[in-house]
C-alpha atoms as a PDB file:
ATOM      1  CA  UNK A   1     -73.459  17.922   5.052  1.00  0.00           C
ATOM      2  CA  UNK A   2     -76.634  17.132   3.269  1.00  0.00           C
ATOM      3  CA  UNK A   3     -80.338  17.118   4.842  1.00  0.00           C
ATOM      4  CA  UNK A   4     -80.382  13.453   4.865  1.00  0.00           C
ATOM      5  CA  UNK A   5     -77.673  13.353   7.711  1.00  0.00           C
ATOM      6  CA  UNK A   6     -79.030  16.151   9.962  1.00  0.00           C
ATOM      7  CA  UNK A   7     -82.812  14.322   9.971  1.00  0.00           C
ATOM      8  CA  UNK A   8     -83.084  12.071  13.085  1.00  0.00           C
ATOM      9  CA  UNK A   9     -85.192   8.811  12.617  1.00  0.00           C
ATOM     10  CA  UNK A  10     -88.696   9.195  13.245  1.00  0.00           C
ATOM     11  CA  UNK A  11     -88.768   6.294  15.722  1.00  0.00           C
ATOM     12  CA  UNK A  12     -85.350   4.538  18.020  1.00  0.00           C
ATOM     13  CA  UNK A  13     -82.947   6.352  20.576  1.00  0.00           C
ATOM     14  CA  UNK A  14     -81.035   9.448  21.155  1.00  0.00           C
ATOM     15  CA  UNK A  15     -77.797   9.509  22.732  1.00  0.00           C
ATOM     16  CA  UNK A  16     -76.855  12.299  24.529  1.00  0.00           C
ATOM     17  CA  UNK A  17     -75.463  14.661  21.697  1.00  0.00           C
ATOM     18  CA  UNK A  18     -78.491  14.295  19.976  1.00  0.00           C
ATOM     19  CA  UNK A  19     -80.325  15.547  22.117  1.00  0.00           C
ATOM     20  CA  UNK A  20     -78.096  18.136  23.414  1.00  0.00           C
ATOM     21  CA  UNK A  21     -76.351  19.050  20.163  1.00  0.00           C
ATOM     22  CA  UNK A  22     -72.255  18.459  19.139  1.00  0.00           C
ATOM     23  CA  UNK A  23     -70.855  21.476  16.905  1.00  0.00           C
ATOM     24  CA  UNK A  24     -67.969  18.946  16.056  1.00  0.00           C
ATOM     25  CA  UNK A  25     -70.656  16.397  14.564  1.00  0.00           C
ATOM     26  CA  UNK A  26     -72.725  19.152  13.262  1.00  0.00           C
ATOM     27  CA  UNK A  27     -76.031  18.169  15.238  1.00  0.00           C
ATOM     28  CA  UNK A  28     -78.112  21.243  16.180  1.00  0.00           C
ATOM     29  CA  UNK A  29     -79.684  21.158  19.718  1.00  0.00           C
ATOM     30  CA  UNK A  30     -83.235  19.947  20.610  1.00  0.00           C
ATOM     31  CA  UNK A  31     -82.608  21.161  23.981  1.00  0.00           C
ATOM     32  CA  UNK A  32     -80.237  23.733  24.657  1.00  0.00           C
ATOM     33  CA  UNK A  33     -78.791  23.064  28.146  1.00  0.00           C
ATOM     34  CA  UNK A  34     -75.765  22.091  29.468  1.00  0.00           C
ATOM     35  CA  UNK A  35     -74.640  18.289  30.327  1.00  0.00           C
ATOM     36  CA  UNK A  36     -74.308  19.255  33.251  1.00  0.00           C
ATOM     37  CA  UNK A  37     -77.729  20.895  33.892  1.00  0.00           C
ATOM     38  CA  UNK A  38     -79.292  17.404  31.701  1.00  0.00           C
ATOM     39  CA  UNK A  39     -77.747  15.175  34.082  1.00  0.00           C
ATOM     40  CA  UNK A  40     -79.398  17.554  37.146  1.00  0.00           C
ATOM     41  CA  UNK A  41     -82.235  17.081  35.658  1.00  0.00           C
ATOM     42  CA  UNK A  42     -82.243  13.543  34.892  1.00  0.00           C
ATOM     43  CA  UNK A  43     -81.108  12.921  38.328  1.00  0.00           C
ATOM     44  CA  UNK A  44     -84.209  15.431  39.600  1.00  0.00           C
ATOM     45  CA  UNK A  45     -87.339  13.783  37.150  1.00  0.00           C
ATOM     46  CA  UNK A  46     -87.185  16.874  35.554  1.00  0.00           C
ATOM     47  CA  UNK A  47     -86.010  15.295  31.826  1.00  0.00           C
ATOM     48  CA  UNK A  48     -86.436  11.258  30.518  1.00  0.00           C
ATOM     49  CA  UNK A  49     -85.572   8.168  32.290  1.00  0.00           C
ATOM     50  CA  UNK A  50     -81.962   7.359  30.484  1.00  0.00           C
ATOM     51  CA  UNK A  51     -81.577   3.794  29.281  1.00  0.00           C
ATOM     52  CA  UNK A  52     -78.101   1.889  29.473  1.00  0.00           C
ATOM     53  CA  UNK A  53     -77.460  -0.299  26.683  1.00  0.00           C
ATOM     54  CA  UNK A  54     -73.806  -0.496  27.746  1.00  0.00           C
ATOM     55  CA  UNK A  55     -71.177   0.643  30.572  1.00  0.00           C
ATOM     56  CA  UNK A  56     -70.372   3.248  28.112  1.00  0.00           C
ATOM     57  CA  UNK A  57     -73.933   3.781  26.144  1.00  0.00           C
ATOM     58  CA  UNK A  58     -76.471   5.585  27.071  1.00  0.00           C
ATOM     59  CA  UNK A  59     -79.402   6.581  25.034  1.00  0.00           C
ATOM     60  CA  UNK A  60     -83.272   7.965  25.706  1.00  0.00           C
ATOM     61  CA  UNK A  61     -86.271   6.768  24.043  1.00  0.00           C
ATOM     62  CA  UNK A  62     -86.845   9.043  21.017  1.00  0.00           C
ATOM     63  CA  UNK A  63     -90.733   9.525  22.258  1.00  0.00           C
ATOM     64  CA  UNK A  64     -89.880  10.330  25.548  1.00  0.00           C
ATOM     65  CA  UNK A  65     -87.958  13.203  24.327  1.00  0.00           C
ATOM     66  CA  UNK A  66     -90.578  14.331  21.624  1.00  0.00           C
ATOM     67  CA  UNK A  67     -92.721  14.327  24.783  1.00  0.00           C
ATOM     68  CA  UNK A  68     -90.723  16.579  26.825  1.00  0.00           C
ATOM     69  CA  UNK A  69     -90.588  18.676  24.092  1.00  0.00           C
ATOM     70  CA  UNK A  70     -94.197  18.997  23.649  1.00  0.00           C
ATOM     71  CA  UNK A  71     -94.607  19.534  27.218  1.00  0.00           C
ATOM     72  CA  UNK A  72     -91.842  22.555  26.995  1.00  0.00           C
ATOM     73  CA  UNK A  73     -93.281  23.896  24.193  1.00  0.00           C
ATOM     74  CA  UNK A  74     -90.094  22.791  21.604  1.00  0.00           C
ATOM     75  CA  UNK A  75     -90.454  21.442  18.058  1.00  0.00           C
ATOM     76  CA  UNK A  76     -90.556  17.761  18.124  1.00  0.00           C
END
């Protein structure tokens, strides 16, 4: 897979295994938790606001994740 296909677009959404990485698409985490613990926290405040663009699509505003990873000390 080149670099061109691992880079996410500087501005848009992130679905789920973007954020939380897929081995099977070959998309390293930008937060390395569990589904299961992301939904917690979603549910909790503790992690972005999801946005539904479908019954089966859900995706998070790109900034609001840089932010939390600012605020966590990641690499946006």
């Amino acid at each position: 897979m080149s670099e061109a296909n691992t880079q996410q677009p500087a501005v848009g959404y992130l679905r789920v295994w973007d954020v939380l990485g897929d081995r099977k698409r070959g998309i390293q985490p930008l937060i390395p938790v569990s589904r299961t613990t992301w939904w917690n926290g979603v549910r909790e405040g503790k992690y972005p606001k999801p946005i539904k663009l479908s019954e089966r699509v859900t995706v998070w505003k790109r900034s609001d994740i840089e932010k939390l990873l600012e605020s966590i000390g990641g690499v946006a």
